[in-house]
Each structure stands twice: as structure tokens, then as C-alpha cells.
C-alpha atoms as a PDB file:
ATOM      1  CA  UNK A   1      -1.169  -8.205 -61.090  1.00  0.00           C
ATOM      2  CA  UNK A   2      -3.055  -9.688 -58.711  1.00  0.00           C
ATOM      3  CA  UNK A   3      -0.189 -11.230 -56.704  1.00  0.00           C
ATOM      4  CA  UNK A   4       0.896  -7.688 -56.051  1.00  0.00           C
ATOM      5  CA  UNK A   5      -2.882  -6.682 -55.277  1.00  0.00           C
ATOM      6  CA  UNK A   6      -3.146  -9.680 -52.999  1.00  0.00           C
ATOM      7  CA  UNK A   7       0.453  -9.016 -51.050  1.00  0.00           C
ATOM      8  CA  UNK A   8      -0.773  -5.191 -50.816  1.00  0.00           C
ATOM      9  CA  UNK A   9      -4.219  -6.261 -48.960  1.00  0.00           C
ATOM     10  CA  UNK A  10      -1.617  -8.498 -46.730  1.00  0.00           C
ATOM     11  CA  UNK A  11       0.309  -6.151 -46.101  1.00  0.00           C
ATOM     12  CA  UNK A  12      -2.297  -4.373 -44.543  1.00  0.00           C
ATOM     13  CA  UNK A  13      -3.869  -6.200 -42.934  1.00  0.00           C
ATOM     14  CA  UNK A  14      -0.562  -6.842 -41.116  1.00  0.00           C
ATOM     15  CA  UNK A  15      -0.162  -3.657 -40.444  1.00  0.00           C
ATOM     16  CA  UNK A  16      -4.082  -3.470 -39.121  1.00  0.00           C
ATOM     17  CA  UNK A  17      -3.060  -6.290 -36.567  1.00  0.00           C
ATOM     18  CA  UNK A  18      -0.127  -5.277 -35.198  1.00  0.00           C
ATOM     19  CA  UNK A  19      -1.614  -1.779 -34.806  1.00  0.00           C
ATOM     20  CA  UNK A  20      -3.945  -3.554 -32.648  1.00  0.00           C
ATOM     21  CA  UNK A  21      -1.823  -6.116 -30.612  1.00  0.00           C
ATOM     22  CA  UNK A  22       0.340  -2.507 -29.440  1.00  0.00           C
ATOM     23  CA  UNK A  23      -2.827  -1.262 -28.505  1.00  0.00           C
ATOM     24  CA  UNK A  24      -3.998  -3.549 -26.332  1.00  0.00           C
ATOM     25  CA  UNK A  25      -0.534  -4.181 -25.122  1.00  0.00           C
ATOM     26  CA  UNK A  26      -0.546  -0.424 -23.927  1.00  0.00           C
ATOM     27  CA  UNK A  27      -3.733  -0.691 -22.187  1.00  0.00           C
ATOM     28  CA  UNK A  28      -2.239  -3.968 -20.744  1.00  0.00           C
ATOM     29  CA  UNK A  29       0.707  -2.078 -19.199  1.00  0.00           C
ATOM     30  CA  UNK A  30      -1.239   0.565 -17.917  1.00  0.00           C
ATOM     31  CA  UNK A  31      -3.733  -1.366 -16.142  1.00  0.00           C
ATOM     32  CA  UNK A  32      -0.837  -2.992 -13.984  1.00  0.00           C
ATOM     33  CA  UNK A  33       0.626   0.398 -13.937  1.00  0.00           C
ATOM     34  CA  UNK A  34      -2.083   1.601 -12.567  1.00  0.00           C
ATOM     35  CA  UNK A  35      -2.488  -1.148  -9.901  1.00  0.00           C
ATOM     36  CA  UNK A  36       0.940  -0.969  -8.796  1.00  0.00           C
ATOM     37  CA  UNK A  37       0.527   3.129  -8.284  1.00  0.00           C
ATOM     38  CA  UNK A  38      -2.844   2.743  -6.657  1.00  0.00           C
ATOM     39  CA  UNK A  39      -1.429   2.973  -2.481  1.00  0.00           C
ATOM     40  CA  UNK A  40      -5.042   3.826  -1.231  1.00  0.00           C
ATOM     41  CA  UNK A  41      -4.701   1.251   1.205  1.00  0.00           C
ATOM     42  CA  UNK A  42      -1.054   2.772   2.567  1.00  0.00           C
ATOM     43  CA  UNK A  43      -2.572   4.505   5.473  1.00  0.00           C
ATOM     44  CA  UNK A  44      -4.679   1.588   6.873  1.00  0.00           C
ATOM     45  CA  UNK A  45      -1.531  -0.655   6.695  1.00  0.00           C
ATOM     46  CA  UNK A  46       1.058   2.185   8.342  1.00  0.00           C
ATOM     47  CA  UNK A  47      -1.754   2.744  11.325  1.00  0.00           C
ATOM     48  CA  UNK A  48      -1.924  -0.903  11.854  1.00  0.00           C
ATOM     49  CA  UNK A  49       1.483  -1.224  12.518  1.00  0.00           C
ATOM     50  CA  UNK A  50       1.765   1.508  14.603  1.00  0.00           C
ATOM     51  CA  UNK A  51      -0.876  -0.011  16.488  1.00  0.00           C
ATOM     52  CA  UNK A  52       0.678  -3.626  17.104  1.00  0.00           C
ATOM     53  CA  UNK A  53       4.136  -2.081  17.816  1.00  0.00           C
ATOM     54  CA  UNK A  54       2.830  -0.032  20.716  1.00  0.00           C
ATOM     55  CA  UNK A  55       0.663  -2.664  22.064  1.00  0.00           C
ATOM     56  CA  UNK A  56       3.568  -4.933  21.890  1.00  0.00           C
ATOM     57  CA  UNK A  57       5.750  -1.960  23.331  1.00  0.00           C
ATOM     58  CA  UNK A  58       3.078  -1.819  26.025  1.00  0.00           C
ATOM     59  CA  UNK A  59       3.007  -5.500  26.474  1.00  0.00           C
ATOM     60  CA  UNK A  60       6.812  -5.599  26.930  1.00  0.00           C
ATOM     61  CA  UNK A  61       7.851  -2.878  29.475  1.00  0.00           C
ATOM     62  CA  UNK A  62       3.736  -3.076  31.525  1.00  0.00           C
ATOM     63  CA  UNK A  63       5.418  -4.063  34.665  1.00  0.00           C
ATOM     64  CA  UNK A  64       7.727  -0.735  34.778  1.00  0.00           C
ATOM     65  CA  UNK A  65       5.125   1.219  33.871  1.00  0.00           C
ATOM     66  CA  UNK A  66       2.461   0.312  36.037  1.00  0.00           C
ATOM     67  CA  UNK A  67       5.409   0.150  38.771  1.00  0.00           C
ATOM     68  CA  UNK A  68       6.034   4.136  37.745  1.00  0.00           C
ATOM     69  CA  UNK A  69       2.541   5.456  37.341  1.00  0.00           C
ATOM     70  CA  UNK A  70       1.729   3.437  40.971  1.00  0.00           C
ATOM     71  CA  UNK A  71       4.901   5.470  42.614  1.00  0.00           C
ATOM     72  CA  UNK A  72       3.146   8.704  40.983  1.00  0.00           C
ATOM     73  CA  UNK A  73      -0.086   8.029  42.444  1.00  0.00           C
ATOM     74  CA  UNK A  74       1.358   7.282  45.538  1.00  0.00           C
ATOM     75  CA  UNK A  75       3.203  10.823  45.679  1.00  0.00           C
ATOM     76  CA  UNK A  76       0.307  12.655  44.719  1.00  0.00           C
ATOM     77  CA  UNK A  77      -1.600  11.114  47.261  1.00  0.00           C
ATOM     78  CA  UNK A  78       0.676  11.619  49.855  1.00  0.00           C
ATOM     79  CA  UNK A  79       0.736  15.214  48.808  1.00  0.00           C
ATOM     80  CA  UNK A  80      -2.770  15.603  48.546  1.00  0.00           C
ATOM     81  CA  UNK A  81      -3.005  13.836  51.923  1.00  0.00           C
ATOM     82  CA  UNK A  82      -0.685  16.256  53.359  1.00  0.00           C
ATOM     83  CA  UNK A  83      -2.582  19.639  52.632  1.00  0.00           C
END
């Protein structure tokens, strides 16, 4: 009789920890869930890229474009000149 009463209270308390270790596993998985969802920071990264590609853009092709915009100014002052 008290075997059984002793393997019931076991059995219990079994159940009482294992209803606890898939709790805290749950919240466990949803915190990282949560982390990997959080993209707050998406917008700062994508503008800084956009940023160092143009500069580098910039950097690469500044002798044709300065050598363009100087022919532009050139014709508009010749124009300007002219009237």
C-alpha cells in the first residue's frame, strides 16, 4: 500500500517536472525566435552599403566625371559668354 502511494507521488512529481522543463524550453525557443525575427537594425545596414558602394562608385570612375561635368561647364560658359 504504500509502495503504490509512494510510486503515485513519483509519478507526479515526474509529471510536475517535465511539465516544467517544456516550459521553459518553449520560452527558450522563443527568445531566440524572437532574436532571429527582430531586423530593426536592417535599414541602418542596407543604407550603409548603399553608401560605401557609391562612394566607391564615385571613387572609381572621378576622373570621367569630373572630365564630363568640366566639358559641361565649359559649354555653358561659352554659351553664356556668347549672349
Amino acid at each position: 500500500m504504500k509502495n503504490l502511494k509512494i510510486s503515485k507521488i513519483i509519478n507526479k512529481s515526474d509529471e510536475v517536472v517535465i511539465k516544467i522543463q517544456v516550459k521553459l524550453w518553449k520560452k527558450a525557443v522563443n527568445s531566440r525566435l524572437s532574436i532571429i525575427d527582430n531586423n530593426a537594425g536592417m535599414g541602418v545596414i542596407e543604407v550603409i552599403l548603399i553608401i560605401l558602394v557609391l562612394v566607391g562608385l564615385a571613387f572609381t570612375f572621378k576622373g570621367k566625371v569630373s572630365s564630363v561635368l568640366n566639358t559641361i561647364f565649359s559649354k555653358i560658359n561659352t554659351k553664356v559668354n556668347s549672349f
